[in-house]
N, C-alpha and C. Protein backbone atom coordinates (compact mmCIF):
# COMPACT_ATOMS: atom_id res chain seq x y z
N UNK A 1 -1.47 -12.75 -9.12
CA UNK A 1 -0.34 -12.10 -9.73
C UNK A 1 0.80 -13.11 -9.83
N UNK A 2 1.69 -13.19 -10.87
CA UNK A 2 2.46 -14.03 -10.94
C UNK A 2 3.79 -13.21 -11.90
N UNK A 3 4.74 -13.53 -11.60
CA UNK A 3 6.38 -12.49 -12.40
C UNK A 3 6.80 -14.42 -12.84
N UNK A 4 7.78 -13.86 -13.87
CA UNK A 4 8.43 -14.64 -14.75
C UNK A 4 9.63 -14.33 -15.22
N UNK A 5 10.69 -15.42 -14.64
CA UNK A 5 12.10 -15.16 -15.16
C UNK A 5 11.98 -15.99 -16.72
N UNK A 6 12.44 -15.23 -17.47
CA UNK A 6 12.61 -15.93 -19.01
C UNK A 6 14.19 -16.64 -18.91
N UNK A 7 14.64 -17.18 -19.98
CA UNK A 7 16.03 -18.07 -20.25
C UNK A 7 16.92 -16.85 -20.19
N UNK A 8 16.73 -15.64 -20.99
CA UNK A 8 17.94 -14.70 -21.13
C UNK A 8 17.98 -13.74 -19.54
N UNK A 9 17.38 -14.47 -18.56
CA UNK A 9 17.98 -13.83 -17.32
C UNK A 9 16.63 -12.18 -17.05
N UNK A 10 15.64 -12.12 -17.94
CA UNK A 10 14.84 -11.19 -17.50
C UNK A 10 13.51 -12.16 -16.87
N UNK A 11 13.04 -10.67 -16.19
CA UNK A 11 12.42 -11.24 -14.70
C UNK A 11 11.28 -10.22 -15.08
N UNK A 12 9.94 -10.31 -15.17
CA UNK A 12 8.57 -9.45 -15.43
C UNK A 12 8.15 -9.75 -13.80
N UNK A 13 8.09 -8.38 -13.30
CA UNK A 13 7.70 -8.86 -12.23
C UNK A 13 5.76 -8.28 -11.67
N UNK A 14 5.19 -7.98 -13.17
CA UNK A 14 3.80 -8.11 -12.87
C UNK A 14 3.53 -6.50 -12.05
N UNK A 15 2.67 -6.85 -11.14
CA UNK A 15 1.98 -5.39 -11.18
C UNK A 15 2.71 -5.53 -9.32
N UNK A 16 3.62 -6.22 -8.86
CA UNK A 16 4.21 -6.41 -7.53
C UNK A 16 4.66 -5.04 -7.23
N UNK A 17 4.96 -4.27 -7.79
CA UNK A 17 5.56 -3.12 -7.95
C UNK A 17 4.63 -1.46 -8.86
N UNK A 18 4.59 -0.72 -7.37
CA UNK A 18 3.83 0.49 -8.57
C UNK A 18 4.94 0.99 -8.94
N UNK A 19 4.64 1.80 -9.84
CA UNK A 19 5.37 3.17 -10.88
C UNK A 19 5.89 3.91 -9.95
N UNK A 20 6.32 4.06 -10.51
CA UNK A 20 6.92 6.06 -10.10
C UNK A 20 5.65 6.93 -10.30
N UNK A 21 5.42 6.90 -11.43
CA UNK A 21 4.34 7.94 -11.81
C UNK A 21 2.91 7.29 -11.03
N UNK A 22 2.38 6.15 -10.59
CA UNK A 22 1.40 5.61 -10.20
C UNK A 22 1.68 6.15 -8.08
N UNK A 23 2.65 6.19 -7.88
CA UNK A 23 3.40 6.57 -6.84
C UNK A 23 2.84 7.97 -6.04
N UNK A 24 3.32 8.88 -7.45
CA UNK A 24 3.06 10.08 -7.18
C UNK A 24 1.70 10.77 -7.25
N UNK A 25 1.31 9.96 -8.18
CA UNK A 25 0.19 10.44 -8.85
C UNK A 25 -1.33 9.87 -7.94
N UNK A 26 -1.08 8.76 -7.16
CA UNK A 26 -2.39 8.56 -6.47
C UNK A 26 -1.73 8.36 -5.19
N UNK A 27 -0.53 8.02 -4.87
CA UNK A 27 0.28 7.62 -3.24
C UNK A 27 -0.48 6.14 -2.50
N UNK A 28 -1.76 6.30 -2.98
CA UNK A 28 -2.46 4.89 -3.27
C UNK A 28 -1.99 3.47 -4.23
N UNK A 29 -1.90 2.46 -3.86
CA UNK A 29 -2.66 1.58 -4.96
C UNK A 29 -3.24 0.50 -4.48
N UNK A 30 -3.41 -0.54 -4.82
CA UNK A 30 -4.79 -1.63 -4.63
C UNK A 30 -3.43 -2.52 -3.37
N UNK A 31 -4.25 -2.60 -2.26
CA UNK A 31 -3.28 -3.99 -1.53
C UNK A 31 -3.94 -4.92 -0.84
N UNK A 32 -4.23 -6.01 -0.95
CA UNK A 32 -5.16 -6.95 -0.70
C UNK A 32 -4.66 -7.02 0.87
N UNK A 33 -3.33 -7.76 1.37
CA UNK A 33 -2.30 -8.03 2.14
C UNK A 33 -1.32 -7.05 2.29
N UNK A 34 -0.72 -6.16 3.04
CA UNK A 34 0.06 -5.04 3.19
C UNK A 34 1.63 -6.31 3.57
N UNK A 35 1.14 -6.99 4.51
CA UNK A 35 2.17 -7.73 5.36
C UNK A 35 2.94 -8.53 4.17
N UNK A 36 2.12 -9.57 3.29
CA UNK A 36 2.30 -10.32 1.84
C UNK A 36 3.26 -9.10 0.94
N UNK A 37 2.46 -7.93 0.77
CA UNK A 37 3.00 -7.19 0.25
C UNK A 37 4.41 -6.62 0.13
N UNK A 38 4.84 -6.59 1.52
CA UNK A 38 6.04 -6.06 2.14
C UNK A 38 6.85 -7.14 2.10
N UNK A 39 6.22 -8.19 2.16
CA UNK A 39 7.27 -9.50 2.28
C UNK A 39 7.76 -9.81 0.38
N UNK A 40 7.08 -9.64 -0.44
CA UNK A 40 7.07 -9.30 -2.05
C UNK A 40 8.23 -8.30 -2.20
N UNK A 41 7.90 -7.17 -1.87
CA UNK A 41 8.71 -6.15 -2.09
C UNK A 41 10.35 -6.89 -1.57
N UNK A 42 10.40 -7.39 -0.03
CA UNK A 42 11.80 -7.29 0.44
C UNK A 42 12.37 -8.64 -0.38
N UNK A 43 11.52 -9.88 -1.07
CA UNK A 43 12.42 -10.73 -1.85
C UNK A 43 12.38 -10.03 -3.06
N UNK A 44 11.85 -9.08 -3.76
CA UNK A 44 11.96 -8.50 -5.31
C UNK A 44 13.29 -8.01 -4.82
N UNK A 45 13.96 -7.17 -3.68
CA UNK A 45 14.83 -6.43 -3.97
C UNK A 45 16.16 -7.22 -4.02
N UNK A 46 15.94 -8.82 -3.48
CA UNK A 46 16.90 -9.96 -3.42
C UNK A 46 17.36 -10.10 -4.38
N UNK A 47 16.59 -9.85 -5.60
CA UNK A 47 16.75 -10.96 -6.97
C UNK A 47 17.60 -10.35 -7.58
N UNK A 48 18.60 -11.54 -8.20
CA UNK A 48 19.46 -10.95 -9.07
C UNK A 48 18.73 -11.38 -10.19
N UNK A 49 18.99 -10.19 -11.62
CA UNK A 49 18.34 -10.61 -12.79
C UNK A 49 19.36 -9.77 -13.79
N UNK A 50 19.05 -10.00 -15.26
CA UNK A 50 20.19 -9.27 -16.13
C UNK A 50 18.84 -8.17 -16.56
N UNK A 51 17.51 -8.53 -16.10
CA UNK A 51 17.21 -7.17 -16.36
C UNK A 51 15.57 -6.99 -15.80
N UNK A 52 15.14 -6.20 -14.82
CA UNK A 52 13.73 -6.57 -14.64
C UNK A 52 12.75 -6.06 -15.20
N UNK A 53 11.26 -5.98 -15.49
CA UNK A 53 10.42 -5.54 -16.10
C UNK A 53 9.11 -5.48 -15.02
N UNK A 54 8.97 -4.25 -14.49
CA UNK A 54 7.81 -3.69 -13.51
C UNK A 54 6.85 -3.55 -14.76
N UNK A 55 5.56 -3.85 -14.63
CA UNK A 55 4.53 -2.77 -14.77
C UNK A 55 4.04 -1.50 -15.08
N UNK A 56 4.06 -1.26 -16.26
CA UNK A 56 3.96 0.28 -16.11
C UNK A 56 5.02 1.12 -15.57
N UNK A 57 6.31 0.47 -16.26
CA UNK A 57 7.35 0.96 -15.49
C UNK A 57 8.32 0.86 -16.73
N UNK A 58 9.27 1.56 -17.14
CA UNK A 58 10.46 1.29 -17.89
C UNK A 58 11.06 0.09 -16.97
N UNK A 59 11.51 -0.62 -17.83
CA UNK A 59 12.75 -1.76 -17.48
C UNK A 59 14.36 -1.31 -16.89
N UNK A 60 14.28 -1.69 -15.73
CA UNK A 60 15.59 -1.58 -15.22
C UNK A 60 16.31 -2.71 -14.90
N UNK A 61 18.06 -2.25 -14.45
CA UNK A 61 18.84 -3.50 -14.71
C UNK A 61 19.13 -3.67 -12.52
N UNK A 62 18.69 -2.51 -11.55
CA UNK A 62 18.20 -2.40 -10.43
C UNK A 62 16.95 -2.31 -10.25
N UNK A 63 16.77 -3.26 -9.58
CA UNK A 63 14.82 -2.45 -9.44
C UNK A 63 14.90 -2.40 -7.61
N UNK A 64 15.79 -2.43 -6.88
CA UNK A 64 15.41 -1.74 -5.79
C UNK A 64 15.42 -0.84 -5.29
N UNK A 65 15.89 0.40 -6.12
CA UNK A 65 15.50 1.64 -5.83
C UNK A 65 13.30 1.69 -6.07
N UNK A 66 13.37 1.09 -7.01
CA UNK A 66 11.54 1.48 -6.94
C UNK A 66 11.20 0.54 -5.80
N UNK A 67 11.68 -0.40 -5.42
CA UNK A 67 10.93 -1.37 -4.44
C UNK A 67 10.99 -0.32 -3.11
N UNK A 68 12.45 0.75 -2.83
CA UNK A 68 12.28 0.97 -1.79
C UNK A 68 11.08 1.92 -1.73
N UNK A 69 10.86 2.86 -2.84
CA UNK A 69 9.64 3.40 -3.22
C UNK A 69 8.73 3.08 -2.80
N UNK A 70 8.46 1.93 -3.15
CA UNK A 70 7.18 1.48 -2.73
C UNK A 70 6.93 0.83 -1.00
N UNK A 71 8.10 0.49 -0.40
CA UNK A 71 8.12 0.28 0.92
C UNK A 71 7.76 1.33 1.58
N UNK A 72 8.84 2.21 0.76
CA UNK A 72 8.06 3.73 1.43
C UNK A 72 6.65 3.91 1.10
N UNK A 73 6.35 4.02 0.89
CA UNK A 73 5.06 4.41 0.19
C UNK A 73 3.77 3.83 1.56
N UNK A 74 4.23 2.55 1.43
CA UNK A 74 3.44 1.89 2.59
C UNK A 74 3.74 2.06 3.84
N UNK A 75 4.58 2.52 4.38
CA UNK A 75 4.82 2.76 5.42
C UNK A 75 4.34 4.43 5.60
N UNK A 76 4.80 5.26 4.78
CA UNK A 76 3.86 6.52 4.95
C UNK A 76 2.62 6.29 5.16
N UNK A 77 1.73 5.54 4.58
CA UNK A 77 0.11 5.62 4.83
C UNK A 77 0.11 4.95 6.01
N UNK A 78 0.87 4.07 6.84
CA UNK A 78 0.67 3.36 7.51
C UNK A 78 0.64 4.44 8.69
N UNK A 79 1.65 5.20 8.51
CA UNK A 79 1.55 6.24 9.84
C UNK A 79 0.73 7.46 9.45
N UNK A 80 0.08 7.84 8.54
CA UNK A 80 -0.89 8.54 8.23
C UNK A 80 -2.01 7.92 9.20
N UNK A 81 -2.27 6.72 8.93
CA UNK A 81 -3.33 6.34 9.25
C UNK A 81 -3.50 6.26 10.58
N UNK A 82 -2.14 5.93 11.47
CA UNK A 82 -2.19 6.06 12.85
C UNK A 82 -2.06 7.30 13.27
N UNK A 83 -1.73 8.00 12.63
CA UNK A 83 -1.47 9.71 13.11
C UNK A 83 -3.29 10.57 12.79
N UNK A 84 -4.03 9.98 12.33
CA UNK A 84 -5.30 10.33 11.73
C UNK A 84 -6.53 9.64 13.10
N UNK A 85 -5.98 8.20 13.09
CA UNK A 85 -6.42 7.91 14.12
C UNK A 85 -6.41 7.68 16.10
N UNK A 86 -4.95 8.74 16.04
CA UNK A 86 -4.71 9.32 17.44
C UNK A 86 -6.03 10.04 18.28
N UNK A 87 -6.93 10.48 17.13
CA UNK A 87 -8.36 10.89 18.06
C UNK A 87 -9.24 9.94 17.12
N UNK A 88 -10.25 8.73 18.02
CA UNK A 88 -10.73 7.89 17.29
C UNK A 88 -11.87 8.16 16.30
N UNK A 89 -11.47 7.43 15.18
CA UNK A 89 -12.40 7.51 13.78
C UNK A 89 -13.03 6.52 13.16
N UNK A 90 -14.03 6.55 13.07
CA UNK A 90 -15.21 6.06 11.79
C UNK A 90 -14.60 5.58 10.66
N UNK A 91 -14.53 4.63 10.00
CA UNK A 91 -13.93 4.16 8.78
C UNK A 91 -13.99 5.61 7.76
N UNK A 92 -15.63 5.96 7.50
CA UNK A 92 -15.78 6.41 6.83
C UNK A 92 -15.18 8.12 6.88
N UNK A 93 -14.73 8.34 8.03
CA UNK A 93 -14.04 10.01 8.79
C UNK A 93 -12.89 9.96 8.21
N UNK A 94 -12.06 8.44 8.46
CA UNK A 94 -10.56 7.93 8.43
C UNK A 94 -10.64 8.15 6.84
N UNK A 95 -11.38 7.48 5.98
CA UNK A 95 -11.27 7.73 4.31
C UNK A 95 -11.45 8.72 3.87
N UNK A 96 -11.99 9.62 4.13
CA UNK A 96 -12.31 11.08 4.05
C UNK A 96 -11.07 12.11 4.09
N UNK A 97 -10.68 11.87 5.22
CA UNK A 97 -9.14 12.45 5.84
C UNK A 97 -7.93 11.66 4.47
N UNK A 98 -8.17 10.51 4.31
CA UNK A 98 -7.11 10.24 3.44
C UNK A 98 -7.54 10.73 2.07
N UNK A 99 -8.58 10.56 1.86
CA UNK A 99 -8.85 10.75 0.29
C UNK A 99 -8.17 12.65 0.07
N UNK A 100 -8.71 13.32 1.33
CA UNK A 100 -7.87 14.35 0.93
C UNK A 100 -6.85 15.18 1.11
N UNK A 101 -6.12 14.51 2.51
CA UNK A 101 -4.69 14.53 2.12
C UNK A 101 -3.60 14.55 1.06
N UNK A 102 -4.05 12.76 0.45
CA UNK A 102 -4.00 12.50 -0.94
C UNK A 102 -4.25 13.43 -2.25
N UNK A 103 -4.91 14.51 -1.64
CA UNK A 103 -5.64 14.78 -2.93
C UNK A 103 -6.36 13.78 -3.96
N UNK A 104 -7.09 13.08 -3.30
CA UNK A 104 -7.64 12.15 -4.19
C UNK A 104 -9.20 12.79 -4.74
N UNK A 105 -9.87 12.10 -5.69
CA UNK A 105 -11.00 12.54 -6.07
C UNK A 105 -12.03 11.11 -5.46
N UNK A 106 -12.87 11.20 -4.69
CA UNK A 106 -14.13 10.59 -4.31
C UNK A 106 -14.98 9.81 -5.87
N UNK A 107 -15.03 8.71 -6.08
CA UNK A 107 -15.84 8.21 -7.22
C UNK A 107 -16.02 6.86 -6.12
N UNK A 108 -17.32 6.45 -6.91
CA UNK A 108 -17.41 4.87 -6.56
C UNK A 108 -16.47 3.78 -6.58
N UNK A 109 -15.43 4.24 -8.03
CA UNK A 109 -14.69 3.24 -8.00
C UNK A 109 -13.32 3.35 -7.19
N UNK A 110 -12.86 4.36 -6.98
CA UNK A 110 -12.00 4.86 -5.94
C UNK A 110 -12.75 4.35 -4.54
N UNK A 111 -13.80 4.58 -4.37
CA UNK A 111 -14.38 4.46 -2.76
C UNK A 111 -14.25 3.03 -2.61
N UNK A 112 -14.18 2.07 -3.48
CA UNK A 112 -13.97 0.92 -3.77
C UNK A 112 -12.87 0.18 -3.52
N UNK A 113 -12.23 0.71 -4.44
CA UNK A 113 -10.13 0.39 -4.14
C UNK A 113 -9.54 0.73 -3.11
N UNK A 114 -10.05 2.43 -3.43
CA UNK A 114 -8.97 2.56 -1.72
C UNK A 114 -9.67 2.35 -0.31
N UNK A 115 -10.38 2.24 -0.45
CA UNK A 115 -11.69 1.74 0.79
C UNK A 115 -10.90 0.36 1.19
N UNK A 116 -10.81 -0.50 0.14
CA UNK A 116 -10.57 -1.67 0.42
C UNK A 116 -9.04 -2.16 1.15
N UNK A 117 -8.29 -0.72 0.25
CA UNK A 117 -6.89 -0.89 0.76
C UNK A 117 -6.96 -0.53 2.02
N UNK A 118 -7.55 0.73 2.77
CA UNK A 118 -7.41 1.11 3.63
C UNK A 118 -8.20 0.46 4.75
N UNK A 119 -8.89 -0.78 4.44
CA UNK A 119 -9.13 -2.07 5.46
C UNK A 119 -8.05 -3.09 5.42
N UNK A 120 -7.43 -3.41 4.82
CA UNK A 120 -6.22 -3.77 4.31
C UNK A 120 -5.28 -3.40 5.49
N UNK A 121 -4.98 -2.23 5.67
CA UNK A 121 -3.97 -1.45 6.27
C UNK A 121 -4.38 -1.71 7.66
N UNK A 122 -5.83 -1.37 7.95
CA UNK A 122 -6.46 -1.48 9.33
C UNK A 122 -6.26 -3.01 9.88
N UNK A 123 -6.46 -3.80 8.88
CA UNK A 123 -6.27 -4.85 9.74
C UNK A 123 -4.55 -5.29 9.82
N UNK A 124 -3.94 -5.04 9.21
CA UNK A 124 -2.18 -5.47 9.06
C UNK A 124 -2.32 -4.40 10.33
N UNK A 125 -2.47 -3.32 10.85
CA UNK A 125 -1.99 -2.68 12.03
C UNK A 125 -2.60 -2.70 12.80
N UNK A 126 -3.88 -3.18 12.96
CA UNK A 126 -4.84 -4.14 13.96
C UNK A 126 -3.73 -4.79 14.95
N UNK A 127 -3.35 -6.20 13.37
CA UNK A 127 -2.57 -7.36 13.98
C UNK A 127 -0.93 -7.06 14.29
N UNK A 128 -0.48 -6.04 14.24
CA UNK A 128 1.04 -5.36 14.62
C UNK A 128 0.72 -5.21 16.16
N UNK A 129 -0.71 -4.79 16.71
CA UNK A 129 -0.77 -4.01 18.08
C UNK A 129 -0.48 -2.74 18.13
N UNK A 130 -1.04 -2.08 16.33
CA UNK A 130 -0.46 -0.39 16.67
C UNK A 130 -2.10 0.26 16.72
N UNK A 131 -2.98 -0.33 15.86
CA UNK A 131 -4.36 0.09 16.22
C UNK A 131 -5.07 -0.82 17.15
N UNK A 132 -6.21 -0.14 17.45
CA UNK A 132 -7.25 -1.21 18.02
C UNK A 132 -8.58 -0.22 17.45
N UNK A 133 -10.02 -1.79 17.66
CA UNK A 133 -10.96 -0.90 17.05
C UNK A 133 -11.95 -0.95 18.19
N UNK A 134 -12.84 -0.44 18.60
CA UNK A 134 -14.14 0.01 19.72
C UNK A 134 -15.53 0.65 19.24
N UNK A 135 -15.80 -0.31 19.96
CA UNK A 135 -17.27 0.25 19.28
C UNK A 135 -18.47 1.57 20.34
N UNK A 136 -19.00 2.26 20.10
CA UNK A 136 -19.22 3.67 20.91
C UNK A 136 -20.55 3.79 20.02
N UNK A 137 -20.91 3.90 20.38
CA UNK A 137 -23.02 4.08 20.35
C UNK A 137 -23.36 3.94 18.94
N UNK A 138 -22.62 2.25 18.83
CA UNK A 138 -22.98 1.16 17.97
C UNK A 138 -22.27 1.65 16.79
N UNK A 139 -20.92 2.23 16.09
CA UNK A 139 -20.29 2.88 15.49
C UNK A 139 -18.94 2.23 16.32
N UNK A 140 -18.15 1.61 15.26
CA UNK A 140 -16.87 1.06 14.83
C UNK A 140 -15.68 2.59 14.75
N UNK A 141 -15.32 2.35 16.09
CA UNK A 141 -13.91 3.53 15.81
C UNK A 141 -12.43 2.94 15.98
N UNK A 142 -11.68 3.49 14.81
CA UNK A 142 -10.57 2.63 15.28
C UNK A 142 -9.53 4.08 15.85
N UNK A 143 -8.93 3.65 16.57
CA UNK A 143 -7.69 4.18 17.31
C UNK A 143 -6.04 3.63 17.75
N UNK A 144 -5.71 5.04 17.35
CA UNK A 144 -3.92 4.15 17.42
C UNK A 144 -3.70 4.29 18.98
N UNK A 145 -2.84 2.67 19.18
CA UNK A 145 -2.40 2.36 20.67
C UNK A 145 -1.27 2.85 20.89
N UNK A 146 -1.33 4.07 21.51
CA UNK A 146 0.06 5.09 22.18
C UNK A 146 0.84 4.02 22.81
């Protein structure tokens, strides 16, 4: 992913940023790095620009109201996920529980993305010291550290 300030002071800042409507509509989106991520978000909200351009987003002349959006955003799943895993879970228990919280719909390619995000998440709160994972009659459970 890469954003681009042009000469007249606008700034495309690529897909660094979900929607509003991408927001609401899945509470998901793809995060390789949560930690990278968050560190993206808190210099996007630095930048001064005469005008920015999100993604799937109308152009605004603030864009940190959506950045905080999206901070939020990650930080809700983040304690979803530890609040899900207060009694320990199976990757596959833990995705289950989110997919329908979310209201999400189960497809391959969803089991895919958000599968991936939500290892993503496991390991950024792995390495915080808020989860840990254990293994119990050869089955991977992770659990949040009270």
């Amino acid at each position: 992913m890469a954003g681009y300030r042009t000469l007249d002071g606008t700034v495309f800042l690529a897909d660094c940023l979900s929607s509003l409507h991408a927001l609401e509509k899945y509470g998901f989106t793809f995060l390789y790095d949560v930690a990278a991520y968050l560190d993206t978000l808190h210099r996007v909200s630095g930048m001064q620009a005469e005008l920015f351009g999100p993604s799937h987003e109308n152009a605004a002349r603030d864009v940190r109201p959506l950045a905080r959006l999206n901070e939020e955003k990650v930080l809700e799943i983040a304690q979803q996920i530890k609040h899900i895993c207060e009694v320990p879970q199976p990757f596959e228990s833990l995705l289950q529980k989110l997919f329908t919280q979310y209201q999400l719909n189960m497809n391959f390619e969803q089991y895919v993305l958000i599968g991936s995000t939500v290892r993503s998440y496991l390991e950024w709160l792995k390495e915080r010291g808020e989860i840990c994972g254990s293994f119990k009659d050869n089955q991977l459970l992770w659990k949040t550290v009270l």
